[in-house]
C-alpha atoms as a PDB file:
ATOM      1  CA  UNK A   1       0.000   0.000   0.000  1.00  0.00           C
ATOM      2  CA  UNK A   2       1.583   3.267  -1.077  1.00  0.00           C
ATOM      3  CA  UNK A   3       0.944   5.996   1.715  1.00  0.00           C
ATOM      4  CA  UNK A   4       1.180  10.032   0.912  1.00  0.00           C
ATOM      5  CA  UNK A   5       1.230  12.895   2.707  1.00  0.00           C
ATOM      6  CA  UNK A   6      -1.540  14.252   3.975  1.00  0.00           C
ATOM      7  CA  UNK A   7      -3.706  16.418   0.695  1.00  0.00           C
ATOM      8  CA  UNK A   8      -1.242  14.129  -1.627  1.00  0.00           C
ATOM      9  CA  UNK A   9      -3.352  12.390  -4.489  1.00  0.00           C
ATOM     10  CA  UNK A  10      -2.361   9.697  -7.134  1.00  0.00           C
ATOM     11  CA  UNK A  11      -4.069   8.987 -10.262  1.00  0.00           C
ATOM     12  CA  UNK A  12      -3.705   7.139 -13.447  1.00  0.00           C
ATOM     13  CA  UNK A  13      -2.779   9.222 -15.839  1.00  0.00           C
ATOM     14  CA  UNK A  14      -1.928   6.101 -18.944  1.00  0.00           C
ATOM     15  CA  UNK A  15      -1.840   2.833 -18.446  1.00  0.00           C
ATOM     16  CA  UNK A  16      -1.142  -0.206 -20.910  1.00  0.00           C
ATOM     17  CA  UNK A  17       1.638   0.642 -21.588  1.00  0.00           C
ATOM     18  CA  UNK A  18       4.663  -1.573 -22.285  1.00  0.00           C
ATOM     19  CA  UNK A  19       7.289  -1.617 -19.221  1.00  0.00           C
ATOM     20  CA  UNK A  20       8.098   2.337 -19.409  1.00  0.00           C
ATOM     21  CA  UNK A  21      10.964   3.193 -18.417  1.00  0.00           C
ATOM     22  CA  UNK A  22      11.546   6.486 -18.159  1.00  0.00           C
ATOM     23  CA  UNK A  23       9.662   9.783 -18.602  1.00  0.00           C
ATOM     24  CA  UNK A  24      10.140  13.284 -19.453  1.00  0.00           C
ATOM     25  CA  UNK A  25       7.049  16.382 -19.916  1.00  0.00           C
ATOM     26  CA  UNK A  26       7.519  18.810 -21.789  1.00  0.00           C
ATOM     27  CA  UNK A  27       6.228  23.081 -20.858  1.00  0.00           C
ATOM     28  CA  UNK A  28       3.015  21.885 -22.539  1.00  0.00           C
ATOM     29  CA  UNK A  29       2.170  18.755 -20.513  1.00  0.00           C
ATOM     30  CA  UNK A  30       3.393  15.973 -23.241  1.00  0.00           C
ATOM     31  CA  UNK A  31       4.573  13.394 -21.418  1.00  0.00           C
ATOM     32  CA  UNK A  32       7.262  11.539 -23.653  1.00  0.00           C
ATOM     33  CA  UNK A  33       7.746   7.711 -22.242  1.00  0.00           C
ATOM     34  CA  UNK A  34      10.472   5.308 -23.011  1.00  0.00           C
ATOM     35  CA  UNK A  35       9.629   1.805 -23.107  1.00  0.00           C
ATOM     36  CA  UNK A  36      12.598  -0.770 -22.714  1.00  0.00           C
ATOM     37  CA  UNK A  37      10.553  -3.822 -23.224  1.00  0.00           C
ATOM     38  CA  UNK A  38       8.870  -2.502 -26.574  1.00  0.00           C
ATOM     39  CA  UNK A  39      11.643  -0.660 -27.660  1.00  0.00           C
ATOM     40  CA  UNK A  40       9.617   2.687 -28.633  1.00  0.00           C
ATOM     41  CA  UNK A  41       8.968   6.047 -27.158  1.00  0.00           C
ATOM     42  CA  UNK A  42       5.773   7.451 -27.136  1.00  0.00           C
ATOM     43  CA  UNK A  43       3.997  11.112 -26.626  1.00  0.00           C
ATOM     44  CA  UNK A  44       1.028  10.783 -24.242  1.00  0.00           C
ATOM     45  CA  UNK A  45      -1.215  14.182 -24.320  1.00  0.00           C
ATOM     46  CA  UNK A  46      -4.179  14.986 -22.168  1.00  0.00           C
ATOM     47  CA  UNK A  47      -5.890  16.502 -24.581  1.00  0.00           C
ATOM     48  CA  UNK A  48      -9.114  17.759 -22.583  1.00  0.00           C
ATOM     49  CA  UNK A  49      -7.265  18.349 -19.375  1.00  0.00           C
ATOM     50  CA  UNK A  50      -8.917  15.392 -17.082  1.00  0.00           C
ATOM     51  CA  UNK A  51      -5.731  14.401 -15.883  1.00  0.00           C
ATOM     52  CA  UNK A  52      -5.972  11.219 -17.871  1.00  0.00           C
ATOM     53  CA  UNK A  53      -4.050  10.810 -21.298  1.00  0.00           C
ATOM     54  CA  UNK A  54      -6.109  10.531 -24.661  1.00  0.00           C
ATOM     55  CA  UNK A  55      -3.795  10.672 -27.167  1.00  0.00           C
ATOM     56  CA  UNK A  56      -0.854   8.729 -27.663  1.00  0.00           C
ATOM     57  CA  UNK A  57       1.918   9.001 -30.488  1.00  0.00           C
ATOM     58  CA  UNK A  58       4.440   6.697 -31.962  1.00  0.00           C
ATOM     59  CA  UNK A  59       7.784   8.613 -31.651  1.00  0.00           C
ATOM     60  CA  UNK A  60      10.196   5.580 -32.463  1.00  0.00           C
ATOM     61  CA  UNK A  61       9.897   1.733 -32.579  1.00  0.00           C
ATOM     62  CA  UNK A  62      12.840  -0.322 -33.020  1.00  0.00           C
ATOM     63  CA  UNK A  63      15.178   1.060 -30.442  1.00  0.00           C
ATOM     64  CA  UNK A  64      17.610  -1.060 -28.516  1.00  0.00           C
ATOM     65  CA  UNK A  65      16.076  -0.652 -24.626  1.00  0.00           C
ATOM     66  CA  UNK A  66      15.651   3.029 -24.194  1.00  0.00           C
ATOM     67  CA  UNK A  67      16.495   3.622 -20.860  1.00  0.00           C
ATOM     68  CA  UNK A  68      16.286   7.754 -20.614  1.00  0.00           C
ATOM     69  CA  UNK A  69      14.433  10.653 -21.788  1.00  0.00           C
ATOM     70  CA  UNK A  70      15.017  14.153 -21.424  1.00  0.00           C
ATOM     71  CA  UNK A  71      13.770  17.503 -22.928  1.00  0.00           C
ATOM     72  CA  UNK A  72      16.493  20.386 -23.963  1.00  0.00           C
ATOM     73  CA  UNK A  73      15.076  23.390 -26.159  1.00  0.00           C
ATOM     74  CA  UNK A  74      12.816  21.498 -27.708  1.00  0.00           C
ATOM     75  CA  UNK A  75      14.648  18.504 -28.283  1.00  0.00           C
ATOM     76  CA  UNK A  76      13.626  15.295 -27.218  1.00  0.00           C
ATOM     77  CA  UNK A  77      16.691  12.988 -26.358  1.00  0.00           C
ATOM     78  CA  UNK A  78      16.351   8.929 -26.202  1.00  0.00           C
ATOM     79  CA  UNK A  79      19.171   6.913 -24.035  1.00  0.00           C
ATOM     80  CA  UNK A  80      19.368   3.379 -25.442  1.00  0.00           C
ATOM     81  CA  UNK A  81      21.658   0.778 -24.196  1.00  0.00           C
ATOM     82  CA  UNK A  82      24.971   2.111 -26.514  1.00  0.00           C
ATOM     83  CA  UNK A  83      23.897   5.516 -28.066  1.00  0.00           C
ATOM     84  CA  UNK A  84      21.751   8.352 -27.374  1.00  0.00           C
ATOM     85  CA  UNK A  85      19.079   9.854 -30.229  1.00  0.00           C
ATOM     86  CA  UNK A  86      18.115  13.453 -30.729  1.00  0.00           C
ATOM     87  CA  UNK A  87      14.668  13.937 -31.741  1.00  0.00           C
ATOM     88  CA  UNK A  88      14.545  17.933 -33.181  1.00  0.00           C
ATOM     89  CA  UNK A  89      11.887  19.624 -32.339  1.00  0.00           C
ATOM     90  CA  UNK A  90       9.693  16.752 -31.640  1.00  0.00           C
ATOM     91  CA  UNK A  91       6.196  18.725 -31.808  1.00  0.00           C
ATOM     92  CA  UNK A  92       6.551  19.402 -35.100  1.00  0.00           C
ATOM     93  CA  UNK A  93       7.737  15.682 -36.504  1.00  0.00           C
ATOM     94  CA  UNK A  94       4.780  13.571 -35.148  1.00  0.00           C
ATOM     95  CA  UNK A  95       2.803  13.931 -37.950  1.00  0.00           C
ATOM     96  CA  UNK A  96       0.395  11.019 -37.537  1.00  0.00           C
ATOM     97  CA  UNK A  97      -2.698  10.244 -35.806  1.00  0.00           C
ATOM     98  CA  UNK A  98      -2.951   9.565 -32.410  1.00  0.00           C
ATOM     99  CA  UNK A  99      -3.186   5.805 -31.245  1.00  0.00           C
ATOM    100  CA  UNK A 100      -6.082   6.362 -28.735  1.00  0.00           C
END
């Protein structure tokens, strides 16, 4: 059983998701997870502000156990097991559909 302090609240803000691993939120509230066991990083966005993510975006599939994430001007960067990505300017490269 997790205990908080007191006027502490958890929530679920995504779930089924694939072992993540790491995370890292952008000014904007995008919450960028690494998943080691899938091998992909993913956008989450709470679109109509419920606290609860409703859309979710492929960033990058195929990646050797991403282990970090972290945000610098814009830039999303990706830790795998041997190198680390740079994503530029992620917000601008999704370019698909969201997932849910």
């Amino acid at each position: 059983m997790v205990r908080l302090p007191k006027d502490f609240l958890i929530s679920i803000f995504a779930d089924q998701l694939a072992n993540p691993r790491s995370l890292a939120v952008d000014a904007d509230g995008t919450v960028y997870v690494g998943s080691r066991k899938s091998g992909s990083v993913i956008a989450l966005q709470d679109a109509n502000q419920d606290g609860i993510a409703d859309k979710k975006y492929i960033l990058a599939q195929g990646l050797n156990e991403p282990t970090g994430t972290a945000l610098h001007q814009g830039d999303l960067y990706v830790a795998e097991t041997k190198r680390i990505l740079r994503f530029n300017q992620t917000h601008y490269s999704w370019g698909r559909r969201p997932l849910m």
